[in-house]
C-alpha atoms as a PDB file:
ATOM      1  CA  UNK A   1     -10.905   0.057  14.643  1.00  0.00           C
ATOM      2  CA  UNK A   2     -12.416   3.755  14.187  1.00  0.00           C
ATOM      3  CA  UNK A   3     -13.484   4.832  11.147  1.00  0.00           C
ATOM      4  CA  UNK A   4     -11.261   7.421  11.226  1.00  0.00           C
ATOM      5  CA  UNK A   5      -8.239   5.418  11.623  1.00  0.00           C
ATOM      6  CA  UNK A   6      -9.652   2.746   8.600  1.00  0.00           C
ATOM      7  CA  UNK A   7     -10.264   6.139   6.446  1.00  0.00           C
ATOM      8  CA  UNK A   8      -6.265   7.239   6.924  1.00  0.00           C
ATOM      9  CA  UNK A   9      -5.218   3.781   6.423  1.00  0.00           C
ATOM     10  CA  UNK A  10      -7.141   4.087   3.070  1.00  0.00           C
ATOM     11  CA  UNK A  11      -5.669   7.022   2.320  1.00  0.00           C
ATOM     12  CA  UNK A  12      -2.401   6.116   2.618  1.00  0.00           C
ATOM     13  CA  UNK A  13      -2.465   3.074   0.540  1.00  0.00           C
ATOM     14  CA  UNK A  14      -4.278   5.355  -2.356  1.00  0.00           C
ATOM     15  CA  UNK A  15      -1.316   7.984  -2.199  1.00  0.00           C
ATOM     16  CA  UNK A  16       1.313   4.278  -2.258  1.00  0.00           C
ATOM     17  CA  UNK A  17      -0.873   3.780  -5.264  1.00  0.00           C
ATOM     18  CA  UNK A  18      -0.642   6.956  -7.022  1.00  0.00           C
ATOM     19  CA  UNK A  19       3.298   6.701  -5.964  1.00  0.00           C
ATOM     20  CA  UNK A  20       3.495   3.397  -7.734  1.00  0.00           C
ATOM     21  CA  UNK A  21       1.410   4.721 -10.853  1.00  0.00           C
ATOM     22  CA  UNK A  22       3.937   7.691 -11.471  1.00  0.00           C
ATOM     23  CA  UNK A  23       6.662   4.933 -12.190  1.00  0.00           C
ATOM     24  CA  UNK A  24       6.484   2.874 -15.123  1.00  0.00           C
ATOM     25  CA  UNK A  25       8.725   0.682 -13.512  1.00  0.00           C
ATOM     26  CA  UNK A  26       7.281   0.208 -10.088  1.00  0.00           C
ATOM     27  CA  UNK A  27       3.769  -0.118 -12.132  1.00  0.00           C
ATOM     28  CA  UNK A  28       4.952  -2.551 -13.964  1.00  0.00           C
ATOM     29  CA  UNK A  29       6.806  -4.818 -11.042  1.00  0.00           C
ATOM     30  CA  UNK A  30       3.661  -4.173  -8.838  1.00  0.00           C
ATOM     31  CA  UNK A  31       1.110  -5.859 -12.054  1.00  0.00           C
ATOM     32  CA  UNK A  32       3.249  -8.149 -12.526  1.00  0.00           C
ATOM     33  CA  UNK A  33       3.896  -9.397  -8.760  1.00  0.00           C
ATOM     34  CA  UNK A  34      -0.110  -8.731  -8.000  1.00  0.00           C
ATOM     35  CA  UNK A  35      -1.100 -10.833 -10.771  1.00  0.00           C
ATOM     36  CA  UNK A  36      -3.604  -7.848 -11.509  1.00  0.00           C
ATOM     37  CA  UNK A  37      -4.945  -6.761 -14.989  1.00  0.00           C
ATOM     38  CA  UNK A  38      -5.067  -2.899 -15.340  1.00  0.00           C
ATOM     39  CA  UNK A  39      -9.103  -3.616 -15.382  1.00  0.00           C
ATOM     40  CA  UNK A  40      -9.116  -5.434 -12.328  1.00  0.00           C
ATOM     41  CA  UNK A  41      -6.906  -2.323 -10.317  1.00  0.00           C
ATOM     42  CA  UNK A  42      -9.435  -0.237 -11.590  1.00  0.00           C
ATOM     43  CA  UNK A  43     -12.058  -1.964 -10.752  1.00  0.00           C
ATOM     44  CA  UNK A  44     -11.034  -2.974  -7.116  1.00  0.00           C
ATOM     45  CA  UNK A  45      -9.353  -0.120  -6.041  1.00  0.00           C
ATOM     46  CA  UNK A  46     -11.638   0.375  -3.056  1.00  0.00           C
ATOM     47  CA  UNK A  47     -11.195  -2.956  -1.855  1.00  0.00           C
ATOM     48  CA  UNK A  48      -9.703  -2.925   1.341  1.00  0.00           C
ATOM     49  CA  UNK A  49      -7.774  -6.056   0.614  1.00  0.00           C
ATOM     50  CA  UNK A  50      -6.316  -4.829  -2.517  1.00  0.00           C
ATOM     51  CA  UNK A  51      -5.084  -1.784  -0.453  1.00  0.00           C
ATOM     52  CA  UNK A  52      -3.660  -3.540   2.100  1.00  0.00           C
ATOM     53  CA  UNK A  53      -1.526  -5.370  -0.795  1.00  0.00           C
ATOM     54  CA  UNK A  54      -0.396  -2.139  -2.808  1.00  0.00           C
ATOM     55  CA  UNK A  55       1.122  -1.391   0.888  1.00  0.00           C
ATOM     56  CA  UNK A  56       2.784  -4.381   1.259  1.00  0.00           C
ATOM     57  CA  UNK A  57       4.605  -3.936  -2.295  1.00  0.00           C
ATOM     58  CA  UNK A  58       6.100  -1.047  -0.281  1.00  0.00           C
ATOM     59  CA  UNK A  59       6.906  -2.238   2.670  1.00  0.00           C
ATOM     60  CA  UNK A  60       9.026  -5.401   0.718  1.00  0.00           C
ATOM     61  CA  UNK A  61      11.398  -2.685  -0.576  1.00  0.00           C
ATOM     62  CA  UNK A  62      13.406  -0.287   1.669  1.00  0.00           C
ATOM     63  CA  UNK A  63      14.306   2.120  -0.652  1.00  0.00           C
ATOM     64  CA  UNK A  64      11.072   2.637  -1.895  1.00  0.00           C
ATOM     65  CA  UNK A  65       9.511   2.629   1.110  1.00  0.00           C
ATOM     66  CA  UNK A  66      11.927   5.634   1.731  1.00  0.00           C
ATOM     67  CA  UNK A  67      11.054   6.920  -1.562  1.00  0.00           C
ATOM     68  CA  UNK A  68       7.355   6.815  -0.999  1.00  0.00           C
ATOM     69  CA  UNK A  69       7.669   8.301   2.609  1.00  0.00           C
ATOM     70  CA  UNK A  70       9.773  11.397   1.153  1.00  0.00           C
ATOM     71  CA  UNK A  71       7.001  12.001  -1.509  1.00  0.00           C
ATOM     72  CA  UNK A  72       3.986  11.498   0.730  1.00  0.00           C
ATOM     73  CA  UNK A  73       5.818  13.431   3.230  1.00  0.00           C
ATOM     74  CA  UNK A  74       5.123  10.532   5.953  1.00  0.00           C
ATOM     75  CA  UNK A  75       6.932   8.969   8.622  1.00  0.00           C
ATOM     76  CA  UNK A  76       8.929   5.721   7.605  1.00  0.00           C
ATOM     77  CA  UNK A  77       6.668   3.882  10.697  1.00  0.00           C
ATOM     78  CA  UNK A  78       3.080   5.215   8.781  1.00  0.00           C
ATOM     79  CA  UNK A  79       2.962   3.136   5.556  1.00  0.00           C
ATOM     80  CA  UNK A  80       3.409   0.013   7.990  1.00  0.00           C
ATOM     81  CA  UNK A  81       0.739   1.329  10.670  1.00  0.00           C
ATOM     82  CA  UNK A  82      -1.624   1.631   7.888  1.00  0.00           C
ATOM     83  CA  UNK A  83      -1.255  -1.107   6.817  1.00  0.00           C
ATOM     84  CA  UNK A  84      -1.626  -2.729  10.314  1.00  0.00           C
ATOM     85  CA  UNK A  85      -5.520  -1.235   9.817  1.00  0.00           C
ATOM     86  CA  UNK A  86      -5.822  -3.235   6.579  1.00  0.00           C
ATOM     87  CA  UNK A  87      -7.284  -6.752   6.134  1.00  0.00           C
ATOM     88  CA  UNK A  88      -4.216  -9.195   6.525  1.00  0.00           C
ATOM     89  CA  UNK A  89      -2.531  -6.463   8.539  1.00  0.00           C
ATOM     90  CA  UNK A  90      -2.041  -7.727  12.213  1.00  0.00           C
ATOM     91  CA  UNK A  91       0.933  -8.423  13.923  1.00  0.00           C
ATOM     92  CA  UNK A  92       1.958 -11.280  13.996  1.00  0.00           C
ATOM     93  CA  UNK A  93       3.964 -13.304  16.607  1.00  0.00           C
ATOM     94  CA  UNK A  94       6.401 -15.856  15.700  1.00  0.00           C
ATOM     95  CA  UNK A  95       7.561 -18.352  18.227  1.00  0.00           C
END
């Protein structure tokens, strides 16, 4: 993977983030399904793990995937090609 294409996929989970941190409510589902203390978002929020995961509190959720997308003003296909860049991210092939 490029740098370039790691440095989008950061960038998209950072505006998910900011998304989720406008919304007391998503905040709150995302802590509490994360498991994360407001100290330890701050504190890993350049962890490429971590980013990968604020993506995939996204992607379990239609609607605000579709929210997100509308806001960000990407494609419904990005958020989940982003997070395809992320640790955790490949595709995976069930047989």
């Amino acid at each position: 993977m490029t740098q370039k294409i790691r440095e989008w996929a950061q960038s998209v989970a950072l505006q998910a983030l900011t998304f989720i941190l406008s919304d007391t409510d998503h905040l709150g589902r995302f802590m509490d399904l994360s498991g994360l203390s407001p100290a330890d978002l701050e504190n890993r929020i350049d962890d490429p793990e971590l980013l990968g995961g604020i993506l995939d509190y996204l992607l379990m959720n239609e609607a605000d995937l579709l929210n997100f997308c509308e806001a960000a003003e990407l494609s419904p296909e990005q958020p989940a090609q982003a997070r395809a860049q992320l640790p955790g991210g490949g595709v995976y092939e069930w047989t």
